[in-house]
C-alpha atoms as a PDB file:
ATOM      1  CA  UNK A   1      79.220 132.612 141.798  1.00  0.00           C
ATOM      2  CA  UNK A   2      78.277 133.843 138.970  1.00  0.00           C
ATOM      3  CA  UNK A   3      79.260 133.030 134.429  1.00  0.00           C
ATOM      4  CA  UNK A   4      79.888 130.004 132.856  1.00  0.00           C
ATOM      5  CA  UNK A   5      82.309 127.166 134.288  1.00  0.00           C
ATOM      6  CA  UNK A   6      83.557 123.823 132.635  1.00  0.00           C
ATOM      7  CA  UNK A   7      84.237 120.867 134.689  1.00  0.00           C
ATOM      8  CA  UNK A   8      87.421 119.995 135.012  1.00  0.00           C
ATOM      9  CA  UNK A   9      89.816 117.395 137.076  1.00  0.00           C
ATOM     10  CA  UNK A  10      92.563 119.088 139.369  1.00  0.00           C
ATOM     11  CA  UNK A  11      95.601 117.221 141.076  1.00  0.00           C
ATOM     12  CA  UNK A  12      97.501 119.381 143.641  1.00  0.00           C
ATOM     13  CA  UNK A  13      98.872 118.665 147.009  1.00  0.00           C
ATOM     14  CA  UNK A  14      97.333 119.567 150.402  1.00  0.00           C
ATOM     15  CA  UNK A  15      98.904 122.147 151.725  1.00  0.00           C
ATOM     16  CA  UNK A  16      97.267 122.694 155.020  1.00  0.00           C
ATOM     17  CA  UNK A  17      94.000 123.253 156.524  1.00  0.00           C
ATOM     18  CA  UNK A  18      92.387 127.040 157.273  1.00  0.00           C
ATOM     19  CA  UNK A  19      89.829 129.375 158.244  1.00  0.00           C
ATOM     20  CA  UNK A  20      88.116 132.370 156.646  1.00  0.00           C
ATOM     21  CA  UNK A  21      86.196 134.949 158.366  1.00  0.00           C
ATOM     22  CA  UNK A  22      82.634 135.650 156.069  1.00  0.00           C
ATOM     23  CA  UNK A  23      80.094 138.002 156.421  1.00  0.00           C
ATOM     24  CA  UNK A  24      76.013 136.305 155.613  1.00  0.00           C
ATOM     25  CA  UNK A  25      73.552 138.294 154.004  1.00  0.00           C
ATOM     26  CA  UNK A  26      72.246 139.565 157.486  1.00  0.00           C
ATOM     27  CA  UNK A  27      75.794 141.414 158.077  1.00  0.00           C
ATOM     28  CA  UNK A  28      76.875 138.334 160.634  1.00  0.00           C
ATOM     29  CA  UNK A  29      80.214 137.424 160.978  1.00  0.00           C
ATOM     30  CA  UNK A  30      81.324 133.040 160.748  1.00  0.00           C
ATOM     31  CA  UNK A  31      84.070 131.390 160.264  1.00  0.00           C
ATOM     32  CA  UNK A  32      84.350 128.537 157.682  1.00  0.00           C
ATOM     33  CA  UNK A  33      86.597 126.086 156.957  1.00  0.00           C
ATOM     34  CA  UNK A  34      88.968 125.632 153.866  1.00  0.00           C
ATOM     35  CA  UNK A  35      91.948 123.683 152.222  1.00  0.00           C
ATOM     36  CA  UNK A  36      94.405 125.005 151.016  1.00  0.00           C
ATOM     37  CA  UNK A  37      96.162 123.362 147.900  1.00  0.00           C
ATOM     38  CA  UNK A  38      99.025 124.056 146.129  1.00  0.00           C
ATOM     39  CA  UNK A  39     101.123 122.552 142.903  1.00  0.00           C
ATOM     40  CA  UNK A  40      98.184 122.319 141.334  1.00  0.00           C
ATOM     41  CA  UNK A  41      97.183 121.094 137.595  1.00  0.00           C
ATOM     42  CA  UNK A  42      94.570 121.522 135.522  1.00  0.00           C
ATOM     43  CA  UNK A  43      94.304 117.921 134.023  1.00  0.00           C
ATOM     44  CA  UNK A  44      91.867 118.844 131.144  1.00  0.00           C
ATOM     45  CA  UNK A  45      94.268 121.815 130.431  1.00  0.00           C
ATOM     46  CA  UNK A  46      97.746 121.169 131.593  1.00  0.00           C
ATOM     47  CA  UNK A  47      99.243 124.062 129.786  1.00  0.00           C
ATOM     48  CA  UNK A  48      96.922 126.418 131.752  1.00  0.00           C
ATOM     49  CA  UNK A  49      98.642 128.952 134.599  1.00  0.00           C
ATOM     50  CA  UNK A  50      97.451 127.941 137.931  1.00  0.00           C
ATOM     51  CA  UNK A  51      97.673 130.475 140.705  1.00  0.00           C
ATOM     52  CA  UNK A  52      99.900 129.158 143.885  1.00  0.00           C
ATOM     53  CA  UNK A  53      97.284 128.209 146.027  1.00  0.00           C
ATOM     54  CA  UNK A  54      93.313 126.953 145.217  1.00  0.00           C
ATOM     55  CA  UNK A  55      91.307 127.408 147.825  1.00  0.00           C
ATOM     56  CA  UNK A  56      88.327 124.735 148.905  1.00  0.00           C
ATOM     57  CA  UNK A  57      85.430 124.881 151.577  1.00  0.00           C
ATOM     58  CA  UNK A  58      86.032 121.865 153.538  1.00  0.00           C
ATOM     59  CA  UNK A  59      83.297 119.909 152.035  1.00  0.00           C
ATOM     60  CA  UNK A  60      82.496 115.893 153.096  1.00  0.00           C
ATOM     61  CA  UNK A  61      83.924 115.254 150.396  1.00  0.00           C
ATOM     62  CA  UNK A  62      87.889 116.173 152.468  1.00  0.00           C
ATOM     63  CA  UNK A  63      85.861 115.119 155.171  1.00  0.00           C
ATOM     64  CA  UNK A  64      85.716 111.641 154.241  1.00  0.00           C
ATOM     65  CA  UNK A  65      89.233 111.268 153.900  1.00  0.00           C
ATOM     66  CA  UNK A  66      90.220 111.909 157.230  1.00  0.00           C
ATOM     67  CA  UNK A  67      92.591 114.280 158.156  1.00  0.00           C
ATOM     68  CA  UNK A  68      95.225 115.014 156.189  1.00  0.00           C
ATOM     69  CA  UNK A  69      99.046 115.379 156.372  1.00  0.00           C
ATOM     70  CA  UNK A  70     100.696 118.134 154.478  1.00  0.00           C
ATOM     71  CA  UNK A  71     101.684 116.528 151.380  1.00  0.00           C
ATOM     72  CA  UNK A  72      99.756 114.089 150.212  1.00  0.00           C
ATOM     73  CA  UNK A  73      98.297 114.443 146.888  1.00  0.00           C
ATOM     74  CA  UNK A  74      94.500 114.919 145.753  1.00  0.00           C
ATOM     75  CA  UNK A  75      92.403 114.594 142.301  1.00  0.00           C
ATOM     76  CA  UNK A  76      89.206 116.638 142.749  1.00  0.00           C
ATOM     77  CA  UNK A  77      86.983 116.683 139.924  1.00  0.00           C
ATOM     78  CA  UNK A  78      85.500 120.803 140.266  1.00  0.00           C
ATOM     79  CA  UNK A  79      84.205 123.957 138.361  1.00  0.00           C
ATOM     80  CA  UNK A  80      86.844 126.514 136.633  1.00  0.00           C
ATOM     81  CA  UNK A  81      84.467 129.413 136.171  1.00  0.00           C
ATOM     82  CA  UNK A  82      85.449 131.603 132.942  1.00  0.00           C
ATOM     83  CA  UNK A  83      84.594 134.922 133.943  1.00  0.00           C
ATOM     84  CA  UNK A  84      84.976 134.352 138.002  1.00  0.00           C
ATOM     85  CA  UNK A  85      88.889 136.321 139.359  1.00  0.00           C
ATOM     86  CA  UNK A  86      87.773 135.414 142.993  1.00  0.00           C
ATOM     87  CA  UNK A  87      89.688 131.681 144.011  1.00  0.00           C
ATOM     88  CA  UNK A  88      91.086 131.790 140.638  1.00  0.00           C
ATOM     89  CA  UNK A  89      88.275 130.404 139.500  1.00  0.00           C
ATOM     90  CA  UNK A  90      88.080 127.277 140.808  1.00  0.00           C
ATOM     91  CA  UNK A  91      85.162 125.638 143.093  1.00  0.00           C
ATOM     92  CA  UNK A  92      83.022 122.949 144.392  1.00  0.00           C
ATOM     93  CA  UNK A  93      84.619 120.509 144.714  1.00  0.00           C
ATOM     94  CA  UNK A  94      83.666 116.929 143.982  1.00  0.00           C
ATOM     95  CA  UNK A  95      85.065 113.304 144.086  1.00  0.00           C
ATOM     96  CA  UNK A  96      88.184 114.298 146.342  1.00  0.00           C
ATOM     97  CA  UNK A  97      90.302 111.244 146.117  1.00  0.00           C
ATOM     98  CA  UNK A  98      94.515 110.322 147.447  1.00  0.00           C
ATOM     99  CA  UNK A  99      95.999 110.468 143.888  1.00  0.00           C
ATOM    100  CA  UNK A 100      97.093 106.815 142.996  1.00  0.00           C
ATOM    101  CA  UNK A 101      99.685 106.429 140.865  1.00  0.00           C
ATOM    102  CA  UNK A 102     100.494 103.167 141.317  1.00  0.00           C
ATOM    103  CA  UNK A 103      99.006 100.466 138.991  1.00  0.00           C
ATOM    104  CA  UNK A 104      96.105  98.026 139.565  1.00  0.00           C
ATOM    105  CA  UNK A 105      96.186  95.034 140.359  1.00  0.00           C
ATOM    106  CA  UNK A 106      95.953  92.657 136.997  1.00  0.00           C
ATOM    107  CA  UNK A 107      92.599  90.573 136.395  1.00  0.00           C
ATOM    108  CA  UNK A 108      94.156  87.321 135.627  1.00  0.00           C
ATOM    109  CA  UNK A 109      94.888  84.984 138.261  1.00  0.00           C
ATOM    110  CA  UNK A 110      97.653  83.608 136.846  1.00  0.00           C
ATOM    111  CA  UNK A 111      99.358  86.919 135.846  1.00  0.00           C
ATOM    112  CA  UNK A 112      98.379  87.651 139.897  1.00  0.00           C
ATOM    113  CA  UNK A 113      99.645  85.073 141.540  1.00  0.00           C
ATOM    114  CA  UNK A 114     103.112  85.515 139.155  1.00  0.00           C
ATOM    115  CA  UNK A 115     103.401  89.075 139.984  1.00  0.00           C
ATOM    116  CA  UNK A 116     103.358  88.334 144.071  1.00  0.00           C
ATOM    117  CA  UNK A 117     106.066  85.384 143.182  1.00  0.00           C
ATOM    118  CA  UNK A 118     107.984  88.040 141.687  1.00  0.00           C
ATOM    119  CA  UNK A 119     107.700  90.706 144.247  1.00  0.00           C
ATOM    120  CA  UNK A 120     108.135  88.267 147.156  1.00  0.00           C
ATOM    121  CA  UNK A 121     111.978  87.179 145.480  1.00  0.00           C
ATOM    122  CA  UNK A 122     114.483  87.807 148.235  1.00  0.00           C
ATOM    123  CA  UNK A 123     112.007  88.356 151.114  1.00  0.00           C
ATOM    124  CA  UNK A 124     112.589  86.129 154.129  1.00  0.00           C
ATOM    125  CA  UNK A 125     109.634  85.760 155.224  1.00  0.00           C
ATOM    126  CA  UNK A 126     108.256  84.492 152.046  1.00  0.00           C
ATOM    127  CA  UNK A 127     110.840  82.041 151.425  1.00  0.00           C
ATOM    128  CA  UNK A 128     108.341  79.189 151.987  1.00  0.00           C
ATOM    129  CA  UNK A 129     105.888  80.067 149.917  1.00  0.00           C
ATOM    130  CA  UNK A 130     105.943  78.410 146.319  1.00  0.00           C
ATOM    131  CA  UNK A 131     107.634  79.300 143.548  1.00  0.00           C
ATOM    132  CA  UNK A 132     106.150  78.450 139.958  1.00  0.00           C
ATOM    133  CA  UNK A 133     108.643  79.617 136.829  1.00  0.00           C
ATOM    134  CA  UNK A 134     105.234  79.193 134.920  1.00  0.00           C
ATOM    135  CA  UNK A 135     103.213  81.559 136.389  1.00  0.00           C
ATOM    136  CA  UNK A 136     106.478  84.129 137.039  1.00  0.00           C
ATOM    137  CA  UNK A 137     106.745  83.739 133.110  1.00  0.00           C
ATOM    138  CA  UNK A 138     103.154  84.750 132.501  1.00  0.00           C
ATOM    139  CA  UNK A 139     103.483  87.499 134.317  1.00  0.00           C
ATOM    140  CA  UNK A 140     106.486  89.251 132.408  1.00  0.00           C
ATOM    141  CA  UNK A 141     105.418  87.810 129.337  1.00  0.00           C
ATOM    142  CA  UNK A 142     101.656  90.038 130.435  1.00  0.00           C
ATOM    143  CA  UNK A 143     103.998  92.515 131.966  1.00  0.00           C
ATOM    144  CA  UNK A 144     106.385  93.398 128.528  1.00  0.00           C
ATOM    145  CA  UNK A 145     102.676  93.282 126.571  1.00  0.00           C
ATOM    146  CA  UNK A 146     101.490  96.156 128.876  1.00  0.00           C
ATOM    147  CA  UNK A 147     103.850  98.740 128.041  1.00  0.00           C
END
């Protein structure tokens, strides 16, 4: 492709897999296979118009993942090429990862080991494990500092 292109860091949902017929510069017909995404966002630009679908070769990068259910979100770190109308722009695709939303794990061991007291409240199968009001204490004391 041709122009200028920032990078930029998409989030979108994988639609489903596909296949595109392309001609190489001898005039010979191949196939080659592509992702389709959709809900996408531009996360440098979140105010920009995305188009319904981006379209991705299936790189190693989706490789790696495994295969993938309709669904599940991605991040992909890519080019949006400025003066490019063909995919909307968007292309090569880098650093495919399943978006995470859900928070790490804290460093401290004590803030740790209150958190799993905490989320193991209730559980059966946890009800021998020990219970320190401490270390449960630390942890929303650490918790209602976070937000």
């Amino acid at each position: 492709m041709q122009g200028t292109y920032e990078c930029v860091k998409v989030i979108g949902t994988f639609h489903r897999y596909g296949v595109q017929q392309s001609v190489d510069s001898n005039g010979t017909f191949y196939y080659r296979p592509v992702v389709y995404m959709k809900d996408c966002k531009d996360l440098n630009n979140i105010d920009l118009k995305m188009p319904d679908y981006l379209l991705f070769n299936l790189t190693k990068g989706f490789k790696s993942l495994g295969i993938l259910n309709p669904g599940i979100k991605l991040k992909i770190n890519c080019r949006r090429y400025l003066k490019e109308e063909r995919n909307a722009g968007y292309g090569y695709p880098t650093n495919i990862v399943i978006a995470n939303d859900r928070p790490d794990f804290p460093d401290d061991p004590n803030v740790l080991t209150g958190m799993i007291m905490v989320k193991n409240q209730g559980n059966p199968e946890a009800e021998k494990d020990p219970i320190n009001t401490d270390l449960i204490q630390i942890y929303k004391n650490w918790l209602a500092n976070k937000e």
